[in-house]
Protein backbone atom coordinates (compact mmCIF):
# COMPACT_ATOMS: atom_id res chain seq x y z
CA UNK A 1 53.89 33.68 34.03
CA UNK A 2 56.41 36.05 33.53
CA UNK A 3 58.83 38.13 36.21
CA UNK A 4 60.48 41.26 35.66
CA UNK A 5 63.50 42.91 37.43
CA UNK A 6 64.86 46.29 36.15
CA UNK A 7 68.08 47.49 36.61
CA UNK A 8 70.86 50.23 35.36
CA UNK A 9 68.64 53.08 37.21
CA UNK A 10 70.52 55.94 38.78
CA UNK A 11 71.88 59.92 38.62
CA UNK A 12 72.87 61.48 35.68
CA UNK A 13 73.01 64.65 34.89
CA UNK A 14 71.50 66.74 32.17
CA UNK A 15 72.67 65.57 28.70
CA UNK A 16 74.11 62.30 30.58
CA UNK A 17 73.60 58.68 28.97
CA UNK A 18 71.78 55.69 30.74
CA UNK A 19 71.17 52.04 30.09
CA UNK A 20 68.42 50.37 31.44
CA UNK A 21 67.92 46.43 31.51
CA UNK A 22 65.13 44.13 32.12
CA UNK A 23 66.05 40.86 32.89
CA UNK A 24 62.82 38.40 32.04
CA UNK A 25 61.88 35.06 33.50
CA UNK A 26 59.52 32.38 32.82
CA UNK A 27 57.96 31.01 29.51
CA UNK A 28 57.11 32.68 26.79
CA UNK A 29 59.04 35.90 26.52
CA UNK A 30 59.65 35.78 22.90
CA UNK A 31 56.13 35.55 22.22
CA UNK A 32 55.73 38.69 24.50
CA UNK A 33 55.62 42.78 23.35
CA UNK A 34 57.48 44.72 26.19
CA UNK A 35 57.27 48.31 27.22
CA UNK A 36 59.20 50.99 29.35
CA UNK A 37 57.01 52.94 31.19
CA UNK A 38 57.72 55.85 33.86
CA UNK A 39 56.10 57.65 36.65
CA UNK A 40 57.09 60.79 37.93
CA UNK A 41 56.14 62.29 41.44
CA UNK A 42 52.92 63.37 41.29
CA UNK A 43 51.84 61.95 38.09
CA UNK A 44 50.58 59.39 36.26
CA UNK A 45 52.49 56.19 34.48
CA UNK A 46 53.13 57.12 30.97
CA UNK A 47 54.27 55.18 27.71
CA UNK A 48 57.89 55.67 26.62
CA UNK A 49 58.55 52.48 24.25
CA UNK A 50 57.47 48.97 23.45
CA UNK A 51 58.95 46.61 20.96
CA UNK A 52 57.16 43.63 19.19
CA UNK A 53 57.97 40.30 19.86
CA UNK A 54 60.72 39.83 17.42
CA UNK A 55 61.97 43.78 17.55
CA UNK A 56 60.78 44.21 14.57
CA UNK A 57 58.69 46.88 15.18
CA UNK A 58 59.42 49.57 17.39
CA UNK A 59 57.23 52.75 19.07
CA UNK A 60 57.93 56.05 21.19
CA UNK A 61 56.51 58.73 23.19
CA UNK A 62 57.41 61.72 21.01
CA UNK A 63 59.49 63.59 23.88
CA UNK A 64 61.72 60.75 24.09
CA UNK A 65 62.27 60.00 20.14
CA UNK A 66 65.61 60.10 18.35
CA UNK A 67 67.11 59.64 22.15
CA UNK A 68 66.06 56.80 23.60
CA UNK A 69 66.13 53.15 21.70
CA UNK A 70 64.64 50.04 22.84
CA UNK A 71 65.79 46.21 22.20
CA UNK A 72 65.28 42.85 23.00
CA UNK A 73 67.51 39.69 22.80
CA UNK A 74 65.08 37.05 22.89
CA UNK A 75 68.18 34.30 23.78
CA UNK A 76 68.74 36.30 27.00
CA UNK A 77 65.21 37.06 27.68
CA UNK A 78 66.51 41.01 27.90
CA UNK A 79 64.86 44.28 27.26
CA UNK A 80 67.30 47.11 26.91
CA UNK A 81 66.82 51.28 26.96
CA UNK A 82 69.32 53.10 25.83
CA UNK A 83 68.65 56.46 27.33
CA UNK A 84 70.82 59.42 25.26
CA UNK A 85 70.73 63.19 25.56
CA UNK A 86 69.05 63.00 28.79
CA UNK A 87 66.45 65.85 30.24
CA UNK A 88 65.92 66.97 33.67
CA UNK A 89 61.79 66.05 32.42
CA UNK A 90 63.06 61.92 32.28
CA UNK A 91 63.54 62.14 35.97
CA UNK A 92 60.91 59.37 36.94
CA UNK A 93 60.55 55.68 38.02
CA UNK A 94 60.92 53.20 34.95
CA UNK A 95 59.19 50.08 34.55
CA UNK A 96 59.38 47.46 32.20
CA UNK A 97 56.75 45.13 31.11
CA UNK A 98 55.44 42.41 29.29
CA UNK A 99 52.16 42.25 26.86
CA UNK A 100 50.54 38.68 25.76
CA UNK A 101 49.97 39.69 22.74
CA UNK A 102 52.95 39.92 19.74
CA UNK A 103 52.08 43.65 18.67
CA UNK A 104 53.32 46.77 20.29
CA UNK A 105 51.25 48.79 21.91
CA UNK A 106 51.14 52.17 24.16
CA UNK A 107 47.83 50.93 26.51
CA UNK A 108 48.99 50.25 29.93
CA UNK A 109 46.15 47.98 29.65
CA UNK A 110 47.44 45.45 27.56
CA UNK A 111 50.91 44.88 29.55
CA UNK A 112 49.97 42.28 32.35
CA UNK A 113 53.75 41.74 34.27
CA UNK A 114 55.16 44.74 35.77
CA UNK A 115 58.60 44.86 37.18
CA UNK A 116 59.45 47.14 40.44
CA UNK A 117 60.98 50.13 38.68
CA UNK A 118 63.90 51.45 38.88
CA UNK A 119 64.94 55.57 39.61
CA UNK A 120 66.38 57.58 37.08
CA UNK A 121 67.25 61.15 38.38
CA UNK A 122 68.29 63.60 36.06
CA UNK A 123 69.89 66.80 37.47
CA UNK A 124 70.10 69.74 35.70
């Protein structure tokens, strides 16, 4: 069992920085890939990033490449997006999760904890 609380959500405006955090409890969170998703009004969750268990192994949603950057610090059970160069188009709800399995992955499917989001607003 895992729980997941995001954080670091808020206004920015166009070309503004954000950090988001995930703050992870319960066992076996090093053994776990995470992901950021986001929704935005009207629309569907999407895949922005997941990391592998060890962050070795990283993956993006090509809108959001060479701007955003996940991480992980397994010792603080911590999930981290650095959000760069931001775009009115990021304005959504982020979520974090957690996947049982090791390997990154983009399926919504496969991430069974879900935190409660947190609102990014991006003016432009």
């Amino acid at each position: 069992q895992v729980q997941l609380v995001e954080s670091g959500g808020g206004l920015v405006q166009a070309g503004g920085s954000l950090r988001l955090s995930c703050a992870a409890s319960g066992h076996s969170f090093s053994t776990y890939a995470m992901g950021w998703f986001r929704q935005a009004p009207g629309k569907e969750r999407e895949f922005v990033a997941t990391i592998n268990w060890n962050g070795g192994n990283t993956r993006y949603e090509d809108s959001v490449k060479g701007r955003f950057t996940i991480s992980r610090d397994n010792a603080k059970n911590g999930v981290y997006l650095q959000m760069n160069s931001l775009k009115p188009e990021d304005t959504a709800v982020y979520y974090c999760a957690a996947s049982p399995y090791a390997s990154i992955s983009s399926t919504i499917a496969q991430y069974r904890y879900w935190g409660q989001g947190t609102q990014v607003t991006v003016s432009s």
